[in-house]
Protein backbone atom coordinates (compact mmCIF):
# COMPACT_ATOMS: atom_id res chain seq x y z
CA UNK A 1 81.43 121.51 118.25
CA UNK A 2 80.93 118.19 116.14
CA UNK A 3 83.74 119.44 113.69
CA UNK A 4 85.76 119.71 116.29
CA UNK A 5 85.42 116.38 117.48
CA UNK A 6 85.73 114.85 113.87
CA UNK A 7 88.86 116.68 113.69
CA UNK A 8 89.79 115.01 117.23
CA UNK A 9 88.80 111.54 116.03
CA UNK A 10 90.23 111.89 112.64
CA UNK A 11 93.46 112.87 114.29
CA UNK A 12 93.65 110.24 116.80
CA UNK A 13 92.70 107.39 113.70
CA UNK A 14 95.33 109.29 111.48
CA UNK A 15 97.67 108.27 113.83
CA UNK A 16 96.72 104.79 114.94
CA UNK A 17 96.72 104.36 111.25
CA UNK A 18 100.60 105.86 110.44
CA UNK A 19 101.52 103.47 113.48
CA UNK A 20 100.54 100.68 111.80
CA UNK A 21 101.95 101.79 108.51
CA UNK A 22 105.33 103.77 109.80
CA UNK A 23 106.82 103.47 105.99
CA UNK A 24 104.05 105.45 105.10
CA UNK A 25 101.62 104.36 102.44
CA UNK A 26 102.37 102.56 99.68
CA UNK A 27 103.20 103.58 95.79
CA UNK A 28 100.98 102.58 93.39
CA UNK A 29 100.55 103.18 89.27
CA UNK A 30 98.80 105.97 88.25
CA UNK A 31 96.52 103.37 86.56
CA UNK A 32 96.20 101.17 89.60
CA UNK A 33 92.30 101.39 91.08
CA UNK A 34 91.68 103.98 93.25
CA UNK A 35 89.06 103.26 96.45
CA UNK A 36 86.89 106.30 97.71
CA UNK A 37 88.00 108.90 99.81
CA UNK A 38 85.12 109.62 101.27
CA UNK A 39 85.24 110.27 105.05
CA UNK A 40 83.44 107.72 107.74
CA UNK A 41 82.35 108.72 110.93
CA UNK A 42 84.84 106.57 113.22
CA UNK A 43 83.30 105.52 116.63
CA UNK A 44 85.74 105.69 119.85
CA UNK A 45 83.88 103.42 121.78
CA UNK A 46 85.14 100.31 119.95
CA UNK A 47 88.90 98.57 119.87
CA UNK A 48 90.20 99.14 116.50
CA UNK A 49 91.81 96.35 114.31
CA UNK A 50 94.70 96.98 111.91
CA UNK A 51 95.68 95.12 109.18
CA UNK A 52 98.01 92.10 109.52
CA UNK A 53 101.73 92.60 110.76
CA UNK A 54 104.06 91.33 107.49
CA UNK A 55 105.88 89.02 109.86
CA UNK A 56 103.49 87.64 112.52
CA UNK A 57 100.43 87.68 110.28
CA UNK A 58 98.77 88.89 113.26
CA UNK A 59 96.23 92.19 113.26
CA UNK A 60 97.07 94.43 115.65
CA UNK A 61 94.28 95.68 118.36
CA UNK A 62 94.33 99.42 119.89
CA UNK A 63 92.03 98.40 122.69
CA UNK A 64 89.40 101.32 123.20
CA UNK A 65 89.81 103.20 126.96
CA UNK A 66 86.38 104.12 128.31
CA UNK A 67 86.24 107.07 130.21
CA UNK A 68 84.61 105.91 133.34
CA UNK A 69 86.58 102.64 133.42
CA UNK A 70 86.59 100.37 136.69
CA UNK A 71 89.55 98.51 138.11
CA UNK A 72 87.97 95.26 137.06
CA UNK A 73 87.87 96.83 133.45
CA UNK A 74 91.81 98.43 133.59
CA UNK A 75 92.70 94.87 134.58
CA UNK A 76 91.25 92.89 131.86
CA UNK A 77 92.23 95.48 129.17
CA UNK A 78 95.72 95.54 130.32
CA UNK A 79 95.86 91.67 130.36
CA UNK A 80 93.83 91.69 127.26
CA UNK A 81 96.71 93.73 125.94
CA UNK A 82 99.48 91.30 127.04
CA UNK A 83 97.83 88.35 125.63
CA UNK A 84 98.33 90.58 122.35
CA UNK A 85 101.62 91.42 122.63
CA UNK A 86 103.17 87.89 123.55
CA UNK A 87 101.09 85.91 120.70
CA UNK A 88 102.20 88.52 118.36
CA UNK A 89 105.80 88.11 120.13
CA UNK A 90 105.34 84.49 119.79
CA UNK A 91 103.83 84.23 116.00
CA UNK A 92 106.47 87.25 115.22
CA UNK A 93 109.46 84.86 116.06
CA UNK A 94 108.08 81.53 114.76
CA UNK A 95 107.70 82.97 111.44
CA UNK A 96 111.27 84.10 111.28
CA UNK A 97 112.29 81.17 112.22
CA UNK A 98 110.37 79.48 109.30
CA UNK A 99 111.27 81.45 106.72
CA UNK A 100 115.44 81.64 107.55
CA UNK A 101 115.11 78.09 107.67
CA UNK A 102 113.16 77.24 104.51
CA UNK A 103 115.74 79.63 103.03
CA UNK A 104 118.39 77.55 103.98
CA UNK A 105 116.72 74.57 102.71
CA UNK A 106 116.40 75.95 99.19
CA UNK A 107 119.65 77.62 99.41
CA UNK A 108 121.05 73.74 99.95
CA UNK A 109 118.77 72.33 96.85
CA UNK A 110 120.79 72.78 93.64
CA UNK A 111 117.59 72.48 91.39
CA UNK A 112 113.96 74.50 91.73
CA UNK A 113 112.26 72.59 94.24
CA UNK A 114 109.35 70.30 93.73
CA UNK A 115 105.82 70.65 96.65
CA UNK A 116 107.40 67.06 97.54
CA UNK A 117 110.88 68.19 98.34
CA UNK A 118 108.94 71.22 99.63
CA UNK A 119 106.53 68.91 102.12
CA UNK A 120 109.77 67.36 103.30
CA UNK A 121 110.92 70.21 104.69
CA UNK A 122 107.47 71.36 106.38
CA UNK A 123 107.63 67.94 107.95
CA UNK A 124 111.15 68.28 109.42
CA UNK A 125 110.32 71.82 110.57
CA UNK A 126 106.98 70.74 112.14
CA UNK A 127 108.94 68.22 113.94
CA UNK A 128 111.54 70.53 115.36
CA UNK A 129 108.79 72.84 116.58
CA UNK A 130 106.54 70.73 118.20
CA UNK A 131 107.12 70.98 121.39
CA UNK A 132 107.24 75.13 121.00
CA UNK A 133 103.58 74.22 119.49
CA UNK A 134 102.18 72.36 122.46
CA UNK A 135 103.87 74.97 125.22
CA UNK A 136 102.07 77.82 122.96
CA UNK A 137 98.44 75.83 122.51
CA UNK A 138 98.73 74.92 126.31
CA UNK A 139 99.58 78.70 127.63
CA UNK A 140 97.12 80.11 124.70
CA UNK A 141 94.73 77.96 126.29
CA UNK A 142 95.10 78.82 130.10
CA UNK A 143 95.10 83.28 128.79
CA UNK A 144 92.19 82.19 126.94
CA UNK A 145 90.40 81.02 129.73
CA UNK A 146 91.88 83.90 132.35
CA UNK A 147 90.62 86.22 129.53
CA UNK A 148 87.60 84.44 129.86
CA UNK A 149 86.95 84.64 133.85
CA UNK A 150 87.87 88.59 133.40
CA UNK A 151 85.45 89.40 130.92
CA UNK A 152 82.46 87.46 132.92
CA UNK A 153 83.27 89.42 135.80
CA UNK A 154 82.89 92.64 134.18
CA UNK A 155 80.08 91.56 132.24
CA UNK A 156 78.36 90.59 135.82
CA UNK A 157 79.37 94.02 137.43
CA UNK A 158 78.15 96.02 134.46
CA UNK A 159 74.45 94.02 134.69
CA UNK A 160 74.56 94.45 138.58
CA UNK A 161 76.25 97.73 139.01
CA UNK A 162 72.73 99.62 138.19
CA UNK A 163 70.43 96.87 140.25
CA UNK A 164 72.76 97.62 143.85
CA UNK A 165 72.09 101.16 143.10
C-alpha cells in the first residue's frame, strides 16, 4: 500500500512540477554537473513552493487542501490564494513594464550605456511609478493584515475545537 501512495504523491508532484516548468526541463551539456536523482519522500500536508516565475520573480504556492477542512479554513486558503494571484498579477505587469521601457531607453542611447546614464533612467521610471507603488504597499498592507485576522481565527478554532468537545 505505501508504493502505491508514493506512486500517488510522486504523480501529483510530477505534475505540480511540469506546471511550473510547461517548456519542459531544460538542456544542458553533457559535461554540465549533474545533481542526484535520488527520490525524497514528499509530504502532502504542506503548501509547496516553486521556483521563481521569469517575469514576476515571484515563487509560486500550490496551497496544500486538508482533508477535513472547515469553512473558516476554505476561506482563508482561497483568499490566501488571491493574495497570490494579484501580487504575482501585479509584480508580473510591473516588470514588463520595466523592462519595455529600459529597452526603449537603450534603444534611444547611441553609445553602450554608463550605471550613471543607467541610474537616470531608474530614477525617471521610479518616478512614473510611484504612485502604482504606494496603491500596491497600501492594498499589500490591508491583505496582509485580512490574511492576518484569518489565520488567528483558525489558529483559535483549531486550539479550541478539541477543549468544546
Amino acid at each position: 500500500m505505501s508504493r502505491n501512495v508514493t506512486k500517488l504523491a510522486s504523480r501529483n508532484i510530477y505534475q505540480v512540477l511540469k506546471s511550473w516548468y510547461p517548456s519542459g526541463p531544460k538542456k544542458t551539456p553533457d559535461n554540465a554537473r549533474r545533481t542526484s536523482t535520488t527520490s525524497i519522500a514528499i509530504t502532502t500536508t504542506q503548501d509547496l513552493v516553486g521556483p521563481p516565475d521569469p517575469l514576476s520573480n515571484i515563487r509560486p504556492i500550490t496551497f496544500h487542501i486538508p482533508e477535513a477542512e472547515s469553512g473558516l479554513e476554505k476561506k482563508y486558503r482561497l483568499r490566501r490564494m488571491a493574495v497570490q494571484a494579484w501580487h504575482q498579477s501585479f509584480w508580473a505587469h510591473h516588470n514588463a513594464a520595466f523592462v519595455k521601457e529600459r529597452k526603449e531607453f537603450e534603444k534611444s542611447r547611441t553609445s553602450p550605456m554608463t550605471s550613471d546614464e543607467m541610474s537616470v533612467f531608474y530614477k525617471k521610471f521610479l518616478d512614473k511609478y510611484w504612485v502604482t507603488h504606494l496603491q500596491y504597499a497600501r492594498k499589500w498592507y490591508i491583505h496582509n493584515f485580512e490574511l492576518l485576522g484569518l489565520a488567528a481565527q483558525v489558529q483559535l478554532r483549531r486550539i479550541l475545537s478539541p477543549l468544546l468537545k
